[in-house]
PDB file of N, CA and C in Angstrom:
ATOM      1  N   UNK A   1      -8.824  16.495  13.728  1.00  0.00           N
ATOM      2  CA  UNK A   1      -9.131  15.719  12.552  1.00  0.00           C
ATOM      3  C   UNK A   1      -7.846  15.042  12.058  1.00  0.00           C
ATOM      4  N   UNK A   2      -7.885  13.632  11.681  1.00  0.00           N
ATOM      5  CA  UNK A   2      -6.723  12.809  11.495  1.00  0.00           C
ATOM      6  C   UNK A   2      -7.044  12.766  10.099  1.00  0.00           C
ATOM      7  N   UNK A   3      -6.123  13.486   9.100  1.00  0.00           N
ATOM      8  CA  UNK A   3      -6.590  13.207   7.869  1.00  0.00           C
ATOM      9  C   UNK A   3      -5.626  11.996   7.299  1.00  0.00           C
ATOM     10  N   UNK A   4      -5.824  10.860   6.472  1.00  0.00           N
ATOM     11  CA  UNK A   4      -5.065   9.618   6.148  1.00  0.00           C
ATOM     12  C   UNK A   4      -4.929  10.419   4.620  1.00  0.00           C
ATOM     13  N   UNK A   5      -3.380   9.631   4.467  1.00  0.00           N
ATOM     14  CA  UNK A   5      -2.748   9.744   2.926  1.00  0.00           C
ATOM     15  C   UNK A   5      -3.572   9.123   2.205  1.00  0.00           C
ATOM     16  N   UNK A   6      -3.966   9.314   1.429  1.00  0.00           N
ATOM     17  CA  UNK A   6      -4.596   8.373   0.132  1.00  0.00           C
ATOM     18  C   UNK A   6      -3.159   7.644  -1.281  1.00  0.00           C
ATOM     19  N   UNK A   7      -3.815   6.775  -0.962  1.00  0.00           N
ATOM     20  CA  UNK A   7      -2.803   6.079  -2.597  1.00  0.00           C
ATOM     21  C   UNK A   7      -3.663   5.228  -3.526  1.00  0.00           C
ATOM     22  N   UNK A   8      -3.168   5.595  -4.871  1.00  0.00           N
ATOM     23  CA  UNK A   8      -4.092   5.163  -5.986  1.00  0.00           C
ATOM     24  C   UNK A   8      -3.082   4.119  -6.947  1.00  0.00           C
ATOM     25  N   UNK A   9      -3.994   3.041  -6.934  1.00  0.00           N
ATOM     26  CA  UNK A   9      -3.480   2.159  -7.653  1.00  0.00           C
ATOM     27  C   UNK A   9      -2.795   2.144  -9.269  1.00  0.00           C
ATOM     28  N   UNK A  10      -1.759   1.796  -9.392  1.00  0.00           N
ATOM     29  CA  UNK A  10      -1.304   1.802 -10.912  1.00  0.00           C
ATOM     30  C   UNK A  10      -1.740   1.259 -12.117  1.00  0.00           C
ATOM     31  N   UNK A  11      -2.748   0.390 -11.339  1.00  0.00           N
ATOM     32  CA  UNK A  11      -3.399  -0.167 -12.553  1.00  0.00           C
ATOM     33  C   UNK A  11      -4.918   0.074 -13.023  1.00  0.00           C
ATOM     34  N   UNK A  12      -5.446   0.518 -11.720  1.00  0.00           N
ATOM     35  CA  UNK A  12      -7.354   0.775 -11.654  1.00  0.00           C
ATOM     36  C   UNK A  12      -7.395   1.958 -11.600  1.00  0.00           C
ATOM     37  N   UNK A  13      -6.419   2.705 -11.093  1.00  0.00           N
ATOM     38  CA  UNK A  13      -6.329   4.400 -10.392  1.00  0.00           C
ATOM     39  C   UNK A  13      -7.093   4.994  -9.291  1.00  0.00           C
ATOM     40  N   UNK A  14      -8.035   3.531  -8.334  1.00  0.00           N
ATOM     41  CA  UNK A  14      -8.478   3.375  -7.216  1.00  0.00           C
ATOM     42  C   UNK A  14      -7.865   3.978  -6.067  1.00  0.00           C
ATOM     43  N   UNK A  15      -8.206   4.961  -5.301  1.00  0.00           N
ATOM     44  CA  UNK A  15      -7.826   5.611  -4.522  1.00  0.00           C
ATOM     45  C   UNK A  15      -8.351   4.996  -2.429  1.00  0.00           C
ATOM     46  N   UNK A  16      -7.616   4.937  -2.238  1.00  0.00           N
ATOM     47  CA  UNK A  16      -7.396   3.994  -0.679  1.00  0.00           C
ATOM     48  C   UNK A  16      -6.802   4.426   0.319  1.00  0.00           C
ATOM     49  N   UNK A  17      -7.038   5.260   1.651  1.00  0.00           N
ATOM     50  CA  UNK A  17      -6.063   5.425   2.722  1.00  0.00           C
ATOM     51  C   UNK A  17      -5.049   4.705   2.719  1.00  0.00           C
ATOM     52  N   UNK A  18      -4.055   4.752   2.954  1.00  0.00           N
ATOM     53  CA  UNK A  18      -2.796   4.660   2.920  1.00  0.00           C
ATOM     54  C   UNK A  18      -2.846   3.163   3.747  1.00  0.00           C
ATOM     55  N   UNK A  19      -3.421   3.286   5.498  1.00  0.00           N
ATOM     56  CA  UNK A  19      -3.676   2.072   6.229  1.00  0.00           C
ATOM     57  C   UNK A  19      -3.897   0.972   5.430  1.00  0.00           C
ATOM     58  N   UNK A  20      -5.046   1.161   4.475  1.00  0.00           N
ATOM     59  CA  UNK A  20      -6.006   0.131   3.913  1.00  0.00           C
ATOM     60  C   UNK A  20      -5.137  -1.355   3.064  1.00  0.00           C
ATOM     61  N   UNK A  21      -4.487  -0.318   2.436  1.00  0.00           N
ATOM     62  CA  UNK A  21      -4.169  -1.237   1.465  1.00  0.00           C
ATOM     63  C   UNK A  21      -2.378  -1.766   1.642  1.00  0.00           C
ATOM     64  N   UNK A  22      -1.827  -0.906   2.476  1.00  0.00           N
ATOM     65  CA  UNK A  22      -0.180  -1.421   2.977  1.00  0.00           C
ATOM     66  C   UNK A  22      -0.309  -2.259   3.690  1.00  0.00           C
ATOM     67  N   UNK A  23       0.136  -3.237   4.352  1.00  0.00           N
ATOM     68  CA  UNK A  23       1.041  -4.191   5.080  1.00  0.00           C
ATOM     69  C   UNK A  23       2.438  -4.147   5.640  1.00  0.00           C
ATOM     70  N   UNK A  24       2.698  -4.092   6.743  1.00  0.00           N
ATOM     71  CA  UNK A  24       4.161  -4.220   6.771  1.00  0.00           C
ATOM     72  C   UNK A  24       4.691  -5.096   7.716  1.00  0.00           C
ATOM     73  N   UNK A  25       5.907  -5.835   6.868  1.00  0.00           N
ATOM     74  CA  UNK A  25       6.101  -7.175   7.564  1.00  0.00           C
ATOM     75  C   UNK A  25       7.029  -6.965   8.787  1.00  0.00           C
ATOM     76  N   UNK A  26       7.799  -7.965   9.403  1.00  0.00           N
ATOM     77  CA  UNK A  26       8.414  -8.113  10.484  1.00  0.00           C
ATOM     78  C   UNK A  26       9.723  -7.697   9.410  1.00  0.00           C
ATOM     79  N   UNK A  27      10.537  -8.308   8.466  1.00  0.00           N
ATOM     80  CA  UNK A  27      11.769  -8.434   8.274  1.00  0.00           C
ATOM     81  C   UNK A  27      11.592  -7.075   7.066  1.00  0.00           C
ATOM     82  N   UNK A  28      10.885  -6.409   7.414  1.00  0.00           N
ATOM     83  CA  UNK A  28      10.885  -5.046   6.575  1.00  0.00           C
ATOM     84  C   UNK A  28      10.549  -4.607   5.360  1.00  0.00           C
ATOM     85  N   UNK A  29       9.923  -5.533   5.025  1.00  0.00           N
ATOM     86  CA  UNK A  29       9.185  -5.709   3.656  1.00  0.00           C
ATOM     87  C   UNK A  29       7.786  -4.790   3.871  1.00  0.00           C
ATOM     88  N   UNK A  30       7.124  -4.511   2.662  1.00  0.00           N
ATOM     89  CA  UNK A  30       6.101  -3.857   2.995  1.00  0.00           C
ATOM     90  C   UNK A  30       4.897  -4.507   1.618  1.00  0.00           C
ATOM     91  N   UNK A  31       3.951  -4.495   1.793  1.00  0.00           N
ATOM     92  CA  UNK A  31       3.175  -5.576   0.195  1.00  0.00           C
ATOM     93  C   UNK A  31       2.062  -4.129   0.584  1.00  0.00           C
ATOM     94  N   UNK A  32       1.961  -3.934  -0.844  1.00  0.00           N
ATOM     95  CA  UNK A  32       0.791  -3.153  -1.827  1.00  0.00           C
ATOM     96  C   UNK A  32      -0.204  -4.089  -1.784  1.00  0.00           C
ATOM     97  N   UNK A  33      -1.743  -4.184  -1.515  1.00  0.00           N
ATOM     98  CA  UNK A  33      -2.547  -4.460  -2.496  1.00  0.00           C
ATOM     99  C   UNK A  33      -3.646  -4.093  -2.525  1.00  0.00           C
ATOM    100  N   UNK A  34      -4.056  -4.002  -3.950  1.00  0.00           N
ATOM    101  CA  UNK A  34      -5.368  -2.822  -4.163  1.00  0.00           C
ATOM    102  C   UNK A  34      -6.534  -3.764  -3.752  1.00  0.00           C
ATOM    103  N   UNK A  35      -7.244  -3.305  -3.205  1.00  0.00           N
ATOM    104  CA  UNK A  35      -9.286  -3.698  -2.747  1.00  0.00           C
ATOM    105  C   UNK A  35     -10.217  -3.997  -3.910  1.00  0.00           C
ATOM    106  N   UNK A  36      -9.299  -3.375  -4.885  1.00  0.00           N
ATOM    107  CA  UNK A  36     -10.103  -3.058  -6.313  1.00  0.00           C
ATOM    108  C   UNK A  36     -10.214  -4.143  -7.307  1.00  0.00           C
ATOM    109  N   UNK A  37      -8.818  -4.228  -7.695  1.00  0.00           N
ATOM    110  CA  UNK A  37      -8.615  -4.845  -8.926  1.00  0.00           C
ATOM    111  C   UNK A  37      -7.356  -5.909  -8.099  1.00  0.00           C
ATOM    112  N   UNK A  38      -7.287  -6.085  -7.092  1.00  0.00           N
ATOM    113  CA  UNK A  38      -6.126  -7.171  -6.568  1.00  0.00           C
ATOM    114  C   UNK A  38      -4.945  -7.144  -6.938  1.00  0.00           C
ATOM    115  N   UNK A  39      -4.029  -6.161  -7.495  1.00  0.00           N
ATOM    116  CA  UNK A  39      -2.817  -5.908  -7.889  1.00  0.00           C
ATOM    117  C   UNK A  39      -2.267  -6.070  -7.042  1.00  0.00           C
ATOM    118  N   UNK A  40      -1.148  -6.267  -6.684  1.00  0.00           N
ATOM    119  CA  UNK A  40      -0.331  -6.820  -5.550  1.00  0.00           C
ATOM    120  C   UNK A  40       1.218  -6.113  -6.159  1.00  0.00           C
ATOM    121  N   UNK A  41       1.547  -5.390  -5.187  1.00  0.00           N
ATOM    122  CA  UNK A  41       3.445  -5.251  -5.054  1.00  0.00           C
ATOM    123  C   UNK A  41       4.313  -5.446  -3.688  1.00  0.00           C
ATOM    124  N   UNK A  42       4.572  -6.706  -3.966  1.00  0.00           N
ATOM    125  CA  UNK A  42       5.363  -7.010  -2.892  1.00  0.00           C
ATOM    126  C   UNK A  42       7.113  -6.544  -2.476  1.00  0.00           C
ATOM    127  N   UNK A  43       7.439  -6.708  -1.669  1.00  0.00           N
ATOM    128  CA  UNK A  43       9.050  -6.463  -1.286  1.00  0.00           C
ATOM    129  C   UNK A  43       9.465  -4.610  -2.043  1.00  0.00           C
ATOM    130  N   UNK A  44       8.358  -3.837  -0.894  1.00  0.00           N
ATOM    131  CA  UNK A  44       8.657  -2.450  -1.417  1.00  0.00           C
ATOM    132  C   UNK A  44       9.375  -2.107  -0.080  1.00  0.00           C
ATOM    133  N   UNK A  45      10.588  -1.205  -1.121  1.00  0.00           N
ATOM    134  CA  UNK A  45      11.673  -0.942  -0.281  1.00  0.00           C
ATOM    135  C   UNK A  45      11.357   0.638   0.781  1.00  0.00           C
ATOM    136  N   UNK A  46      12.094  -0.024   1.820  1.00  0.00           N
ATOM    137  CA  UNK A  46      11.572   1.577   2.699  1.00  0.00           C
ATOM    138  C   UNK A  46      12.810   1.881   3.425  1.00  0.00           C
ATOM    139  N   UNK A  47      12.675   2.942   3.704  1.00  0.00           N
ATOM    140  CA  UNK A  47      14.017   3.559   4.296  1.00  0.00           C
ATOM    141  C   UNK A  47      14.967   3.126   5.511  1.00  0.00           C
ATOM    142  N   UNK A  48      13.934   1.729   5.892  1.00  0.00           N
ATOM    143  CA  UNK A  48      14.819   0.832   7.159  1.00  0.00           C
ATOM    144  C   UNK A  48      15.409  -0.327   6.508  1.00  0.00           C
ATOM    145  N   UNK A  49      14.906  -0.614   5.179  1.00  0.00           N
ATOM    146  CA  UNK A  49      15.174  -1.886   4.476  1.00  0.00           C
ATOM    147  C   UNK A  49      15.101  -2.071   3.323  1.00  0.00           C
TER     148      UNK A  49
END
């Protein structure tokens, strides 16, 4: 059984596998956005960039 992280939005408190709602770019950027309410956080920092 592959269980996925869940993450809940900061603004709806909508809860989403982790896959669903990340993106991650080529130059290491990574964009948030919720399914829900369309909140968007772009240029989240990660431990390569």
């Amino acid at each position: 059984m592959n269980i996925q992280p869940e993450v809940v939005c900061p603004i709806c408190s909508n809860k989403e596998q982790l896959s669903n709602v990340l993106t991650a770019q080529s130059n290491q950027n990574v964009i948030y956005e919720c399914s829900n309410c369309h909140h968007v956080v772009r240029n989240i920092e990660t431990s390569k960039g």
